[in-house]
PDB file of N, CA and C in Angstrom:
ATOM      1  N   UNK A   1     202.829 -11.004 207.771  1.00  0.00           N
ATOM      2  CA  UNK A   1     201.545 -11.531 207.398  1.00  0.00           C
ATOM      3  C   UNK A   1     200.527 -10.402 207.369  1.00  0.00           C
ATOM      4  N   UNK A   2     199.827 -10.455 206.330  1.00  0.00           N
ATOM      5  CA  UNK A   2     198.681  -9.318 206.080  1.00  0.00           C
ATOM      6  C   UNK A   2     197.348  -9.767 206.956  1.00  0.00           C
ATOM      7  N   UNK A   3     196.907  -8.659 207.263  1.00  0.00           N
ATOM      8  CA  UNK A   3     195.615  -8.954 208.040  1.00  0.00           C
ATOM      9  C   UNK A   3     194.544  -9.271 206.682  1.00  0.00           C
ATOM     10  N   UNK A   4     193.121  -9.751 207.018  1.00  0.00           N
ATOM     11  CA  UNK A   4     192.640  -9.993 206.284  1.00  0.00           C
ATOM     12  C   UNK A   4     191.795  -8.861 205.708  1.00  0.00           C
ATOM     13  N   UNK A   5     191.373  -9.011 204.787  1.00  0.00           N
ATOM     14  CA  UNK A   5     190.523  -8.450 203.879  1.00  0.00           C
ATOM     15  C   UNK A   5     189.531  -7.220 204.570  1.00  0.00           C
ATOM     16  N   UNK A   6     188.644  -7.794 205.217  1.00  0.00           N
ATOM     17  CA  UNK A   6     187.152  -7.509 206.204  1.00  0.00           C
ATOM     18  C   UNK A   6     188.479  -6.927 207.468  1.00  0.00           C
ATOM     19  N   UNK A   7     188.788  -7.353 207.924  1.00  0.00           N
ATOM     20  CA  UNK A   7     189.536  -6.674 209.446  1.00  0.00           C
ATOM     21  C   UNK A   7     189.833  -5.270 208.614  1.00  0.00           C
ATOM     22  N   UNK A   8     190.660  -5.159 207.295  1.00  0.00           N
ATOM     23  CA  UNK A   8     190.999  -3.447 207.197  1.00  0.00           C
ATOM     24  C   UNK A   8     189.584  -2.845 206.345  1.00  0.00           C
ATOM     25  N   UNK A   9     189.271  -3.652 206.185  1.00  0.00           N
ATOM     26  CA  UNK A   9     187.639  -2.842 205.986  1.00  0.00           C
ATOM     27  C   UNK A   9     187.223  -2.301 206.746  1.00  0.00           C
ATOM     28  N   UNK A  10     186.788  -3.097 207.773  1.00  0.00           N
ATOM     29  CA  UNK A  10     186.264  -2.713 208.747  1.00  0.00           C
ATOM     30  C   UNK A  10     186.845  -1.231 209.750  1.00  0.00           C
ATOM     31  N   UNK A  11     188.390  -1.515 209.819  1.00  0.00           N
ATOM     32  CA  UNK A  11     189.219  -0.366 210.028  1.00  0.00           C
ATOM     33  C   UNK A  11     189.412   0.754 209.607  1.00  0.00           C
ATOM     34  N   UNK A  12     189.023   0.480 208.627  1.00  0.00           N
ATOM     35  CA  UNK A  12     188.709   1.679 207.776  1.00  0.00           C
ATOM     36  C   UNK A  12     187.114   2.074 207.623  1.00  0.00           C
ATOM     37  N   UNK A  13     185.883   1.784 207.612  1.00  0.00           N
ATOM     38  CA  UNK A  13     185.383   2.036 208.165  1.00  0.00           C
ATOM     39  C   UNK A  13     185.185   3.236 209.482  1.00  0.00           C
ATOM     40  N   UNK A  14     185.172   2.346 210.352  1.00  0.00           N
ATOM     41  CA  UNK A  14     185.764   3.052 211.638  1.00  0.00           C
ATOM     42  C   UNK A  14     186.469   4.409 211.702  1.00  0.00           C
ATOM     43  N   UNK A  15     187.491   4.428 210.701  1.00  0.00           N
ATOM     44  CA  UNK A  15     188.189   5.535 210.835  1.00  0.00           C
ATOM     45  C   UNK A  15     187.249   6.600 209.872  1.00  0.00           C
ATOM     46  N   UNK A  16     186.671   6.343 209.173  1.00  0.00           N
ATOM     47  CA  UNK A  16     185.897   7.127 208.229  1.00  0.00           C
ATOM     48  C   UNK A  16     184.769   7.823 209.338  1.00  0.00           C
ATOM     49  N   UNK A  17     184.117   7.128 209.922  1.00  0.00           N
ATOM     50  CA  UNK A  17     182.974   7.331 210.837  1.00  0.00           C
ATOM     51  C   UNK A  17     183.677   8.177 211.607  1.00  0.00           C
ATOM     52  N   UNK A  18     185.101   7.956 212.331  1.00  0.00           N
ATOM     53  CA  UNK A  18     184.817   8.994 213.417  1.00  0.00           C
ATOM     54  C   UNK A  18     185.162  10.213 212.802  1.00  0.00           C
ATOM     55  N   UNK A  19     185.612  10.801 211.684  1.00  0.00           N
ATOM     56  CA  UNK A  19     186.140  11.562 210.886  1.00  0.00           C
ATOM     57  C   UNK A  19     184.949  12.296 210.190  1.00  0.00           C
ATOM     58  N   UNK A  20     183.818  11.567 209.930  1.00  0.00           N
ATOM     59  CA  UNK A  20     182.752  12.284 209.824  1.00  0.00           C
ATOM     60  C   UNK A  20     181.847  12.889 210.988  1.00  0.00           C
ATOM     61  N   UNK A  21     182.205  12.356 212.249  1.00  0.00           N
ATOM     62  CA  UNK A  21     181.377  12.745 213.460  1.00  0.00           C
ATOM     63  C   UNK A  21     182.186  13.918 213.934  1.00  0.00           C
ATOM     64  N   UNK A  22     183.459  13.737 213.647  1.00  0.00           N
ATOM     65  CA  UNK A  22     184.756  15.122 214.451  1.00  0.00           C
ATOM     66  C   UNK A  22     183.852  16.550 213.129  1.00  0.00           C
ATOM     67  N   UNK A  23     184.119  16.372 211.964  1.00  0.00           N
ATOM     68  CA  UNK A  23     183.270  16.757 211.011  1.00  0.00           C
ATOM     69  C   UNK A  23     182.080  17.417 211.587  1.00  0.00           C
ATOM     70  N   UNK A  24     181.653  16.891 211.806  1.00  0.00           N
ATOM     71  CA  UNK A  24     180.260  17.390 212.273  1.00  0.00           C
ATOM     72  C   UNK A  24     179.844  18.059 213.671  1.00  0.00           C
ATOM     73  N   UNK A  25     180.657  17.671 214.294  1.00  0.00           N
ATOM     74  CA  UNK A  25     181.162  18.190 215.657  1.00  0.00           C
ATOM     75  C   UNK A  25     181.294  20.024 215.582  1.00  0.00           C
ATOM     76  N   UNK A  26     182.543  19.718 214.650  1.00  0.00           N
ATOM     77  CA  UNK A  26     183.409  20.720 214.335  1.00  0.00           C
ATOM     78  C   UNK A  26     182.110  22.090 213.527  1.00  0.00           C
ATOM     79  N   UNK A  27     181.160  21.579 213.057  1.00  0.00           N
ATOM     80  CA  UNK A  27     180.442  22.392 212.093  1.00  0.00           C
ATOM     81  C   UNK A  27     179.327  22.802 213.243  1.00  0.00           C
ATOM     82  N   UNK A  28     178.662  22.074 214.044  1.00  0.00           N
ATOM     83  CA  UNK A  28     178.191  22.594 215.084  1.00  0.00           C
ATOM     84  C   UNK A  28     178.972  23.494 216.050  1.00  0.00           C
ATOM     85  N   UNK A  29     179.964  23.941 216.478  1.00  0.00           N
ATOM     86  CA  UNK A  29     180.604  24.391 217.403  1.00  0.00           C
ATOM     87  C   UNK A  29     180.901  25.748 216.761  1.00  0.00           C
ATOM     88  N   UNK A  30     181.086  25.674 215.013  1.00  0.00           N
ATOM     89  CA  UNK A  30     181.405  27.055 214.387  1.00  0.00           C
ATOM     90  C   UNK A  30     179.848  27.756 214.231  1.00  0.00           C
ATOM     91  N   UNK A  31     178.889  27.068 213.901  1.00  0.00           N
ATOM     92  CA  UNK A  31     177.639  27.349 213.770  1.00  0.00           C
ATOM     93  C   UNK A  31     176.838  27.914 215.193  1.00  0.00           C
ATOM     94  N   UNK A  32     176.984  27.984 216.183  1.00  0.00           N
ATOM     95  CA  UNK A  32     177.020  28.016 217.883  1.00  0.00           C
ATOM     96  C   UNK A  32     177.575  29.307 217.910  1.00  0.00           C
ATOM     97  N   UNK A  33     178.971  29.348 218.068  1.00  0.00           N
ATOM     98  CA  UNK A  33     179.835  30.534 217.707  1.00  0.00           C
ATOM     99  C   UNK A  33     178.721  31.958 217.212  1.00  0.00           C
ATOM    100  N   UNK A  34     178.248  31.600 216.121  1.00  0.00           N
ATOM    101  CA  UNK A  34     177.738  32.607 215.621  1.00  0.00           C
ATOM    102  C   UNK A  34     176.164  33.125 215.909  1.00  0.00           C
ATOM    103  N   UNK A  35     175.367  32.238 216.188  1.00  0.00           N
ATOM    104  CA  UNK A  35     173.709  32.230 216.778  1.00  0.00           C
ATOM    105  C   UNK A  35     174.089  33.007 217.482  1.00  0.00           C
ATOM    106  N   UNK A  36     173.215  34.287 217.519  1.00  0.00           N
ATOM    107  CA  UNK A  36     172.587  35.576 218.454  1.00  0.00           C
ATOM    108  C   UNK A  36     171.432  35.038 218.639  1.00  0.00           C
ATOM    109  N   UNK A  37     171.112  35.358 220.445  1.00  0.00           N
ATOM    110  CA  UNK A  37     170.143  35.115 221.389  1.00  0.00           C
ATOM    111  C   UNK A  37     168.938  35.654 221.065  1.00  0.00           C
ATOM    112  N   UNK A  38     167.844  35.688 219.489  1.00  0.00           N
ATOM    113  CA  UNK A  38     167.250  36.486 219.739  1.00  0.00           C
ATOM    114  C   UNK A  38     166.128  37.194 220.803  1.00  0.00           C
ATOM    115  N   UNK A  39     165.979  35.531 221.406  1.00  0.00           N
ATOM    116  CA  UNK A  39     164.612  35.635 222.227  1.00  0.00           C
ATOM    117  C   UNK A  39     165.152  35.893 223.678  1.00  0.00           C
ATOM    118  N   UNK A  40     166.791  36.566 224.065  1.00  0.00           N
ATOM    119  CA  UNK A  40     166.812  36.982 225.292  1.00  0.00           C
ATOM    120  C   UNK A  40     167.344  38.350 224.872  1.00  0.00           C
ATOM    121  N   UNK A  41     166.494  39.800 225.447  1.00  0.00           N
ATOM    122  CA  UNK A  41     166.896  40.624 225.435  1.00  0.00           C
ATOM    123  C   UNK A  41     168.217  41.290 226.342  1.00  0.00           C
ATOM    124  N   UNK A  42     168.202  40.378 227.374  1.00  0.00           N
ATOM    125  CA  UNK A  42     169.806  40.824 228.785  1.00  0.00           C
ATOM    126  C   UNK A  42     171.105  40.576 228.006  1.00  0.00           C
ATOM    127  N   UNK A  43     170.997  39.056 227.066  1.00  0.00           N
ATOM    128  CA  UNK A  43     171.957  38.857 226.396  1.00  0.00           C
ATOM    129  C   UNK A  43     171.960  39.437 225.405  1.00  0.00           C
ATOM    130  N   UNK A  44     171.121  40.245 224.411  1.00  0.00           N
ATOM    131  CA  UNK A  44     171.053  41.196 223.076  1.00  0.00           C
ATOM    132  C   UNK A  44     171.875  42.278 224.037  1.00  0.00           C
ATOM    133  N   UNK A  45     171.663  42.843 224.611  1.00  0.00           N
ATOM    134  CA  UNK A  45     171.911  44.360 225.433  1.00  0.00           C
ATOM    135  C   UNK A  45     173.553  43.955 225.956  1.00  0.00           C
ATOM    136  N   UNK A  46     173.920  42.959 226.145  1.00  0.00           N
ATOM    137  CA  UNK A  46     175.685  42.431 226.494  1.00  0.00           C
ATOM    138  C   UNK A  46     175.683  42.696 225.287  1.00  0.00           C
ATOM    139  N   UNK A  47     175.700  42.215 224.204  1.00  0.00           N
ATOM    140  CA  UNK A  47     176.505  42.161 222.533  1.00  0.00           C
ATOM    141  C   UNK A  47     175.856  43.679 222.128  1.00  0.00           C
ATOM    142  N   UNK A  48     175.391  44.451 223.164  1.00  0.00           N
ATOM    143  CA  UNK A  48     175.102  45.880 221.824  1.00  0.00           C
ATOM    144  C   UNK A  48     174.212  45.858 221.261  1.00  0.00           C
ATOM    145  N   UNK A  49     172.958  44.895 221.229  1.00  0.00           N
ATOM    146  CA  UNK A  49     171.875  45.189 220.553  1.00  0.00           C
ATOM    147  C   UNK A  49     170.650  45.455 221.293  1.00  0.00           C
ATOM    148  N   UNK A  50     170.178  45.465 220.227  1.00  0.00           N
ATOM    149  CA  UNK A  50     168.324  46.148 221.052  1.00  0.00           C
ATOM    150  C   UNK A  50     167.568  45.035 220.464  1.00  0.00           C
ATOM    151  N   UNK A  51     166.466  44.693 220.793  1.00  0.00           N
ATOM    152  CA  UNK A  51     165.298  44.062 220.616  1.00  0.00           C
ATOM    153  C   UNK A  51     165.110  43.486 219.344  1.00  0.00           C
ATOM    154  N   UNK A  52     165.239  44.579 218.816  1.00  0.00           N
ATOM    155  CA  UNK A  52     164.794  44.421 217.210  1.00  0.00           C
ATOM    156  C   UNK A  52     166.015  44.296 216.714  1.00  0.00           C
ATOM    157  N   UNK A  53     167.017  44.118 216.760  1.00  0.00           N
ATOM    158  CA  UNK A  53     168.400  43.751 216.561  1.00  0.00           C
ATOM    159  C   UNK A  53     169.619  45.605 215.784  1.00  0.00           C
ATOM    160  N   UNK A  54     168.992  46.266 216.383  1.00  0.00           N
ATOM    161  CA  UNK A  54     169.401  47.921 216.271  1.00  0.00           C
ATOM    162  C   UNK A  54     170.890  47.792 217.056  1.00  0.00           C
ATOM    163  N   UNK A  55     171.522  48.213 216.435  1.00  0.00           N
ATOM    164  CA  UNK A  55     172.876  48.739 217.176  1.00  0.00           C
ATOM    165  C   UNK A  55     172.728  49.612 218.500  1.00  0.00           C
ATOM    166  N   UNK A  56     172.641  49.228 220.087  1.00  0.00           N
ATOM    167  CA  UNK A  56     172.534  50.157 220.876  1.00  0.00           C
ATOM    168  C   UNK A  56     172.725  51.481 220.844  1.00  0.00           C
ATOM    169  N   UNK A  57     174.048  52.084 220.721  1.00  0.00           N
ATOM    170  CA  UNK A  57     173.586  53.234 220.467  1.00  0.00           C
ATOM    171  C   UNK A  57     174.945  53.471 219.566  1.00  0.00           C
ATOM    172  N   UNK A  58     175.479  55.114 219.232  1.00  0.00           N
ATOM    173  CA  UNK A  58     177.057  54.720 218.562  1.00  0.00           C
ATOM    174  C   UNK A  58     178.038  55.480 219.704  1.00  0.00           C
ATOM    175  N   UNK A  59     179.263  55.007 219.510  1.00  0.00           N
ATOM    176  CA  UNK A  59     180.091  55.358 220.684  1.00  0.00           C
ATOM    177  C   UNK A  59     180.708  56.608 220.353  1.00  0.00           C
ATOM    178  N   UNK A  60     180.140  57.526 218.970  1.00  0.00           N
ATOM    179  CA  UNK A  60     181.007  59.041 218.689  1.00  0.00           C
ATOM    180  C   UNK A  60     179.565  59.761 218.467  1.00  0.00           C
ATOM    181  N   UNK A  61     179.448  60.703 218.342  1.00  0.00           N
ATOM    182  CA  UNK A  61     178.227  61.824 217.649  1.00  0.00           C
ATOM    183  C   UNK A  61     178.496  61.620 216.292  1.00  0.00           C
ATOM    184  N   UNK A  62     177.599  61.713 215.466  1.00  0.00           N
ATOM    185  CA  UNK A  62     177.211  61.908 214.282  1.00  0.00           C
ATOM    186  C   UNK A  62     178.155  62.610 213.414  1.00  0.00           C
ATOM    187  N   UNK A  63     178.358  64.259 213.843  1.00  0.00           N
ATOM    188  CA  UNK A  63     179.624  65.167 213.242  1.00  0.00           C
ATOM    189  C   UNK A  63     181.376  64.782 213.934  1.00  0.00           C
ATOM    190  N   UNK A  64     181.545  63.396 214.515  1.00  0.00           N
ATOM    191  CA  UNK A  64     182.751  63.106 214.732  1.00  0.00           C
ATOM    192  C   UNK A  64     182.853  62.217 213.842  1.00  0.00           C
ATOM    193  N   UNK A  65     181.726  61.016 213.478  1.00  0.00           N
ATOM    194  CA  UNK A  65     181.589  60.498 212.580  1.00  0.00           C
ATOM    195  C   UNK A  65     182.099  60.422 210.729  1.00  0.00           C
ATOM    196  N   UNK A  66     181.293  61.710 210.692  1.00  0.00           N
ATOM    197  CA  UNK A  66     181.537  62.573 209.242  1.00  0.00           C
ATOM    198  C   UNK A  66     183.040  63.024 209.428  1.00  0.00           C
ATOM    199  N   UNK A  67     183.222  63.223 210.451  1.00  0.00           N
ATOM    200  CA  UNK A  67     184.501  64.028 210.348  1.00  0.00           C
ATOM    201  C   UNK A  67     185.637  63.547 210.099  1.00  0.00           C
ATOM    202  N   UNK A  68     185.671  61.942 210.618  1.00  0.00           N
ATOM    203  CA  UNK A  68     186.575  60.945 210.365  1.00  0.00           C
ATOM    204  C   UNK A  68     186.612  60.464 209.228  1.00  0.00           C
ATOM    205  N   UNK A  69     185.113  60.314 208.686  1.00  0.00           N
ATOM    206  CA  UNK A  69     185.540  59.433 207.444  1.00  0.00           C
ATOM    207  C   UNK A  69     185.687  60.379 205.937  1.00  0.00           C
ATOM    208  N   UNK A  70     185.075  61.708 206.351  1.00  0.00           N
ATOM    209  CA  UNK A  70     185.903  62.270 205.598  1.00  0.00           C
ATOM    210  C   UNK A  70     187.571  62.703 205.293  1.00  0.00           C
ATOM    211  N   UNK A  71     188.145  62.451 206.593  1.00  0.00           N
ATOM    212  CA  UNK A  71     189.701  62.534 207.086  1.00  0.00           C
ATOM    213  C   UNK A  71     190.340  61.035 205.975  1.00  0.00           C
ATOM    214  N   UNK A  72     189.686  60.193 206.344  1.00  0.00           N
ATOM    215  CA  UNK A  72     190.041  58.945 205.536  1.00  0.00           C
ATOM    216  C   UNK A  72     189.851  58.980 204.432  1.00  0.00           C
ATOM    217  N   UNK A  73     188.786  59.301 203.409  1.00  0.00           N
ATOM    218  CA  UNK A  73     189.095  59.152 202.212  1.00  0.00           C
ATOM    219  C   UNK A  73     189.512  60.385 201.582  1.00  0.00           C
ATOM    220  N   UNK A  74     189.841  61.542 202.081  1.00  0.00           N
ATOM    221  CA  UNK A  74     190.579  62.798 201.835  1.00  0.00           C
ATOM    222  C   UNK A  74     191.884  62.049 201.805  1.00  0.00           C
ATOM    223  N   UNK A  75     192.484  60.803 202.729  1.00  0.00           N
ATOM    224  CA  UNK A  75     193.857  59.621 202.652  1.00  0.00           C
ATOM    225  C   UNK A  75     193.754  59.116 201.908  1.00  0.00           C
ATOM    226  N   UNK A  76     192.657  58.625 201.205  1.00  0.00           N
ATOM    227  CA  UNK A  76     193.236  57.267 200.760  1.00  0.00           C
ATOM    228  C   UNK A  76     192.977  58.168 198.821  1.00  0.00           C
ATOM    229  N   UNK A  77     192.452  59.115 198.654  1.00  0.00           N
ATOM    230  CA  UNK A  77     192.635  59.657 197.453  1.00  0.00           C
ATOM    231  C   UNK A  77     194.240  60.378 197.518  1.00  0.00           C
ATOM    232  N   UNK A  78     194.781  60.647 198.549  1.00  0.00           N
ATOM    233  CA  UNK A  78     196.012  61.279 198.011  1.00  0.00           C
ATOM    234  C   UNK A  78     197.158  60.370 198.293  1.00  0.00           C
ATOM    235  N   UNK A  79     196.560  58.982 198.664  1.00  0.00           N
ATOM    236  CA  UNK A  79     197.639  57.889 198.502  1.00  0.00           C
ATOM    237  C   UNK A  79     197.584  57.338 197.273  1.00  0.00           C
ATOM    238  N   UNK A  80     196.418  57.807 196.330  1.00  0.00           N
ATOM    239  CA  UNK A  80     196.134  57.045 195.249  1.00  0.00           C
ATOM    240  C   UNK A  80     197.491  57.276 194.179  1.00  0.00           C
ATOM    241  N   UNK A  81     198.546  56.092 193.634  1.00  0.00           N
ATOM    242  CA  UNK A  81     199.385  56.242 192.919  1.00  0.00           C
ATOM    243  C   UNK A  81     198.959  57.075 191.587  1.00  0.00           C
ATOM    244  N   UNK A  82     199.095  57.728 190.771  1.00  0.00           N
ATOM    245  CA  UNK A  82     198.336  58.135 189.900  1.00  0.00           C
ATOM    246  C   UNK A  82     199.258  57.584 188.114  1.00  0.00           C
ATOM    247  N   UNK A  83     198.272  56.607 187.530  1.00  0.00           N
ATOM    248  CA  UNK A  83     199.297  56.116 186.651  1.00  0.00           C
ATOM    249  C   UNK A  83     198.684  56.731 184.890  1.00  0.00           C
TER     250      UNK A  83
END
């Protein structure tokens, strides 16, 4: 025997609703995830930033810097297949 009409409406319903609330749940929690603290500087200074949102400081000098990424694309031109 089939249930009636309105009972799987209604069931359905229901299942729609909580599927839009998990939905929405789900979009707040990824959105959270990503918000930086701007208005606490203790927590900017944990993630590496400064005030004004500046990268604290860098973890090589300047000429180790250059030095690497010239090392890398001095690689990746003589990996270049040449057709």
């Amino acid at each position: 025997m089939r249930h009636s009409f309105y009972l799987s409406l209604a069931a359905l319903l229901i299942r729609a609703d909580l599927r839009r609330e998990e939905r929405s749940w789900r979009r707040k929690v990824r959105q959270s995830a990503y918000a930086i603290p701007w208005d606490n500087p203790h927590l900017l200074r944990d993630i590496g930033l400064q005030a004004d949102g500046r990268p604290v400081g860098r973890s090589i000098n300047e000429e180790q810097y250059v030095t690497r990424r010239m090392h890398l694309l001095r690689q990746f031109i003589a990996l270049r297949i040449p057709t």
